[in-house]
C-alpha atoms as a PDB file:
ATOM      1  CA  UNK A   1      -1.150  39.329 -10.399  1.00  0.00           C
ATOM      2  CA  UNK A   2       2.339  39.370 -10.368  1.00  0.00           C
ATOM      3  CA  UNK A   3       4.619  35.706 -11.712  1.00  0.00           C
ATOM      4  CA  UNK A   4       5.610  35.315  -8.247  1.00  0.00           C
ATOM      5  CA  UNK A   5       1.616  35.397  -6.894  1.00  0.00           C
ATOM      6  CA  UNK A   6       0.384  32.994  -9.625  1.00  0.00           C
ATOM      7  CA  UNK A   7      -0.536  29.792  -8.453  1.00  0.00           C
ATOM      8  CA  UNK A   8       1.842  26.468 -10.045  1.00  0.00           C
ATOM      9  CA  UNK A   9      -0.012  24.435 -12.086  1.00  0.00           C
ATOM     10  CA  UNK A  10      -1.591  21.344 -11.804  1.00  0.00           C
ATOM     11  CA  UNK A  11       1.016  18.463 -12.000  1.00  0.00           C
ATOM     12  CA  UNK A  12      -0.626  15.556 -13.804  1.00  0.00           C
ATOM     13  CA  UNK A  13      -1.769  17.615 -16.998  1.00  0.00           C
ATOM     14  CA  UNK A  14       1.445  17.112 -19.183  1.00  0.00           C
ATOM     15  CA  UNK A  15       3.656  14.877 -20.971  1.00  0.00           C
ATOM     16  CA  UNK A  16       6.964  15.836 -20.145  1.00  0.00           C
ATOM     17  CA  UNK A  17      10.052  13.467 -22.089  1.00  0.00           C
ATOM     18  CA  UNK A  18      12.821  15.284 -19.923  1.00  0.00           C
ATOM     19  CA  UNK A  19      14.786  13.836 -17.286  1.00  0.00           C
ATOM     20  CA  UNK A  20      13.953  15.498 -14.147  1.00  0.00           C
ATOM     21  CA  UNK A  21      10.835  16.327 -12.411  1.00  0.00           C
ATOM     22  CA  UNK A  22       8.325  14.117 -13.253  1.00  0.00           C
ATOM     23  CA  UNK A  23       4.419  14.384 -13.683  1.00  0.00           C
ATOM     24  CA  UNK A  24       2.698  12.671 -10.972  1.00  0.00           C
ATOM     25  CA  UNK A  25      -0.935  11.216 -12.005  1.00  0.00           C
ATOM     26  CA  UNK A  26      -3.934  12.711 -10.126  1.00  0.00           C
ATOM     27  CA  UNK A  27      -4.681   8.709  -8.646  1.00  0.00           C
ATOM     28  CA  UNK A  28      -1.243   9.380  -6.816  1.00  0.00           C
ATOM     29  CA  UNK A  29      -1.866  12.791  -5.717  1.00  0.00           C
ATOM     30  CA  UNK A  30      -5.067  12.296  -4.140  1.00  0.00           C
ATOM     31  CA  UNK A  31      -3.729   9.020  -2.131  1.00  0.00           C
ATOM     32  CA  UNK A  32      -0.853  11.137  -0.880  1.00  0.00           C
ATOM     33  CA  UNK A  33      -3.437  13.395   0.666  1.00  0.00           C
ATOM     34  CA  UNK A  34      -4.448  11.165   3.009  1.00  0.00           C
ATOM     35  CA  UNK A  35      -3.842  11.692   6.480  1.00  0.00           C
ATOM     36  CA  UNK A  36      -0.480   8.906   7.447  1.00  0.00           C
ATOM     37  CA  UNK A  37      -1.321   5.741   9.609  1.00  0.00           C
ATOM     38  CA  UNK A  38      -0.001   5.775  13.142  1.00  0.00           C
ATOM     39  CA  UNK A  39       2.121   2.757  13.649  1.00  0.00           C
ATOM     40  CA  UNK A  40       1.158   3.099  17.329  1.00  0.00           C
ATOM     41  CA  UNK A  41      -2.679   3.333  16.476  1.00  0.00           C
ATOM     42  CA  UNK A  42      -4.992   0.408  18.061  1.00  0.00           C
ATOM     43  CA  UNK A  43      -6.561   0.240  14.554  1.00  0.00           C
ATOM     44  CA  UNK A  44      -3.034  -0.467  12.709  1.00  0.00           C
ATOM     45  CA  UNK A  45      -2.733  -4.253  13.295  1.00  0.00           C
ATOM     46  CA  UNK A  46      -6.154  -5.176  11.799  1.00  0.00           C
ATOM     47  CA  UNK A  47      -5.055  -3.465   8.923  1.00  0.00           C
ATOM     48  CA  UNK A  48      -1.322  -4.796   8.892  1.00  0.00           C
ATOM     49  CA  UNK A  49      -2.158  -8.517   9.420  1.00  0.00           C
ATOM     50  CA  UNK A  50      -3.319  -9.528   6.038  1.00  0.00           C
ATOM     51  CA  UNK A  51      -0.058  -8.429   4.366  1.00  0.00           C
ATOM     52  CA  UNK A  52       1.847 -10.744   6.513  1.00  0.00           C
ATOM     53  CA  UNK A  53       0.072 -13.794   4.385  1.00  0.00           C
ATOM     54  CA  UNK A  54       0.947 -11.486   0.964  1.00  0.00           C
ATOM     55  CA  UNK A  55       4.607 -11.310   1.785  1.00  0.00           C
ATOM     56  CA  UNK A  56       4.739 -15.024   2.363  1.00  0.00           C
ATOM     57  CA  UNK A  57       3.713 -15.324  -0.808  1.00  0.00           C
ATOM     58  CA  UNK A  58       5.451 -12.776  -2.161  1.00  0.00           C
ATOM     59  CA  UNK A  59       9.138 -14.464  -0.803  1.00  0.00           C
ATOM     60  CA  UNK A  60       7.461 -17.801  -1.760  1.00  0.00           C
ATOM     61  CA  UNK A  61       7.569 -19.383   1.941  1.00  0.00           C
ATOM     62  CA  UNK A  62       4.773 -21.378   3.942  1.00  0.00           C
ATOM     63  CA  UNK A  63       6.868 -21.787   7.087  1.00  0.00           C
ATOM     64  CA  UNK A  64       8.864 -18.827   7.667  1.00  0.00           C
ATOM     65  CA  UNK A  65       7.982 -15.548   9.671  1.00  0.00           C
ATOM     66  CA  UNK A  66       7.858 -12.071   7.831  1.00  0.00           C
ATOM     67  CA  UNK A  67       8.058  -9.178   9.637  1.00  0.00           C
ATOM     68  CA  UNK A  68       7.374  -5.577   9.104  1.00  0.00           C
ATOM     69  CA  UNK A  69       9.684  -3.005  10.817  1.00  0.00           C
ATOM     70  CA  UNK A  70       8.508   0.260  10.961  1.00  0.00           C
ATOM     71  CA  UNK A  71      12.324   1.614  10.735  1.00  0.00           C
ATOM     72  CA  UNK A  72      14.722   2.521   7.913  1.00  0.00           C
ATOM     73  CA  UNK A  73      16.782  -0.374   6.539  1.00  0.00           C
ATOM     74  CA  UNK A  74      19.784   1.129   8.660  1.00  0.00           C
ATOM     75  CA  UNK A  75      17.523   0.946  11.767  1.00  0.00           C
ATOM     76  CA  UNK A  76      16.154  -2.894  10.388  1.00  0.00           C
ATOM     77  CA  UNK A  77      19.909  -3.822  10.079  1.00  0.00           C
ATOM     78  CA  UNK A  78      20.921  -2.393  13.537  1.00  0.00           C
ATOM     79  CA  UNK A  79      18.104  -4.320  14.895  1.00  0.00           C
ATOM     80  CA  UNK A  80      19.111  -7.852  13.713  1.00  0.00           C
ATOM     81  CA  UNK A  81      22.903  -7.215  14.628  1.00  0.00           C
ATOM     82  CA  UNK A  82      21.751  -5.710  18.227  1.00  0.00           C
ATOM     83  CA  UNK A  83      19.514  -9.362  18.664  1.00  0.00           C
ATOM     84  CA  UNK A  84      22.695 -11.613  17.333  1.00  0.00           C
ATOM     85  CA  UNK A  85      24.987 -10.024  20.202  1.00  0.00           C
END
């Protein structure tokens, strides 16, 4: 088997006290191999609607409205500035 046939190891196995590429733990890599959420799916707002009570407390507020935007933060502030006009 030729070097450019070998497979690339396994990230996750090492220490490595470089800057640069880093390690990423198996937990991490499995996650990541899960298939992405739609934001369009029917399912997506059952599982979206308890974080909106987690951000409240995350920003500390009982009375104001969160919101998740499934955009950049460009596309978030182009939003808000399109609504204000």
């Amino acid at each position: 088997m030729s070097i450019q046939q070998q497979p690339a190891p396994l990230t996750g196995q090492h220490f490595l006290f470089v800057p640069g590429p880093t390690n990423v733990p198996y937990q991490v890599l499995n996650a990541i191999h899960r298939p992405m959420e739609d934001h369009r799916a029917p399912d997506l707002p059952a599982f979206t609607l308890p974080l909106f009570e987690d951000l409240k407390k995350i920003f500390q507020t009982t009375t104001g409205q969160v919101f998740i935007f499934p955009s950049s933060g460009t596309g978030g502030w182009e939003a808000a500035l399109q609504n204000t006009l």
